[in-house]
Protein backbone atom coordinates (compact mmCIF):
# COMPACT_ATOMS: atom_id res chain seq x y z
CA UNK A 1 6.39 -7.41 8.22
CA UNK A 2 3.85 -7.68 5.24
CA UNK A 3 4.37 -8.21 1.61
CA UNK A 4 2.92 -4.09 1.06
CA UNK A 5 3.72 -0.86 2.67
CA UNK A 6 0.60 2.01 2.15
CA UNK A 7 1.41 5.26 2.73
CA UNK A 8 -1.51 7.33 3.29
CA UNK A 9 -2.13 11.30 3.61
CA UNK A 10 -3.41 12.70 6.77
CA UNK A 11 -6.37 14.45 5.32
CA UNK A 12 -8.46 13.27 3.24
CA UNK A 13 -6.71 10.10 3.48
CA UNK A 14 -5.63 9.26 -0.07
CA UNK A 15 -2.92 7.00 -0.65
CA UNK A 16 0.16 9.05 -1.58
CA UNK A 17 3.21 5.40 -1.74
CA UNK A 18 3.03 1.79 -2.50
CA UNK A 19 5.73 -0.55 -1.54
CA UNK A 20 6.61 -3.87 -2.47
CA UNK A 21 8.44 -5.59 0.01
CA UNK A 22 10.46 -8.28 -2.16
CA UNK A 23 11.71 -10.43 1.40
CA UNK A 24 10.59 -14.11 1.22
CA UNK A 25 9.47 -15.79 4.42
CA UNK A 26 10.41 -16.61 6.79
CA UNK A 27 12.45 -13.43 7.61
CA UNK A 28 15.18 -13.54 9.66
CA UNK A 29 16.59 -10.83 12.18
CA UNK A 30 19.48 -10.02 10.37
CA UNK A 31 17.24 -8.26 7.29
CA UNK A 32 17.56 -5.51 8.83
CA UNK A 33 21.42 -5.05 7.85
CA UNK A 34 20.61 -5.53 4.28
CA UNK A 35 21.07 -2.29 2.71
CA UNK A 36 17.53 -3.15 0.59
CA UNK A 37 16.05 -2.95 3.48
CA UNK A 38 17.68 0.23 4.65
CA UNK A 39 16.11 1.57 1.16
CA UNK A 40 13.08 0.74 1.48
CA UNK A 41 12.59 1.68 4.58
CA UNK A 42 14.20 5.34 3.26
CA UNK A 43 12.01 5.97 0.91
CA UNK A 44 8.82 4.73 3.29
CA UNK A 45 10.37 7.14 5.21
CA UNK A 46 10.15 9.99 2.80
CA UNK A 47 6.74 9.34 1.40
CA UNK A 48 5.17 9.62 5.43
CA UNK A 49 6.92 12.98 5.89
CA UNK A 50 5.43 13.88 2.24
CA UNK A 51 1.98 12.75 3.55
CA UNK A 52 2.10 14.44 6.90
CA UNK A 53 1.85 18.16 5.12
């Protein structure tokens, strides 16, 4: 996992998100069941279906 998420538009490849990811190292398995993870990874979520139209 990296310290930055991009999120960039299919065409003509702008960046449309920038995420912070605020987890120190080193990262252990059970980050996943954090529920800041589980946002983060939402609103990543959001911003790639916003960038696929």
């Amino acid at each position: 996992m990296s310290t930055k998420v991009l999120v960039m538009s299919a065409r003509p490849g702008q960046i449309v998100g920038s995420f912070d990811i605020p987890f120190s190292y080193p990262r252990a398995h059970s980050l996943r069941y954090e529920p800041k993870f589980a946002e983060i990874c939402g609103e990543v979520s959001l911003a790639l279906r916003g960038a696929l139209v």
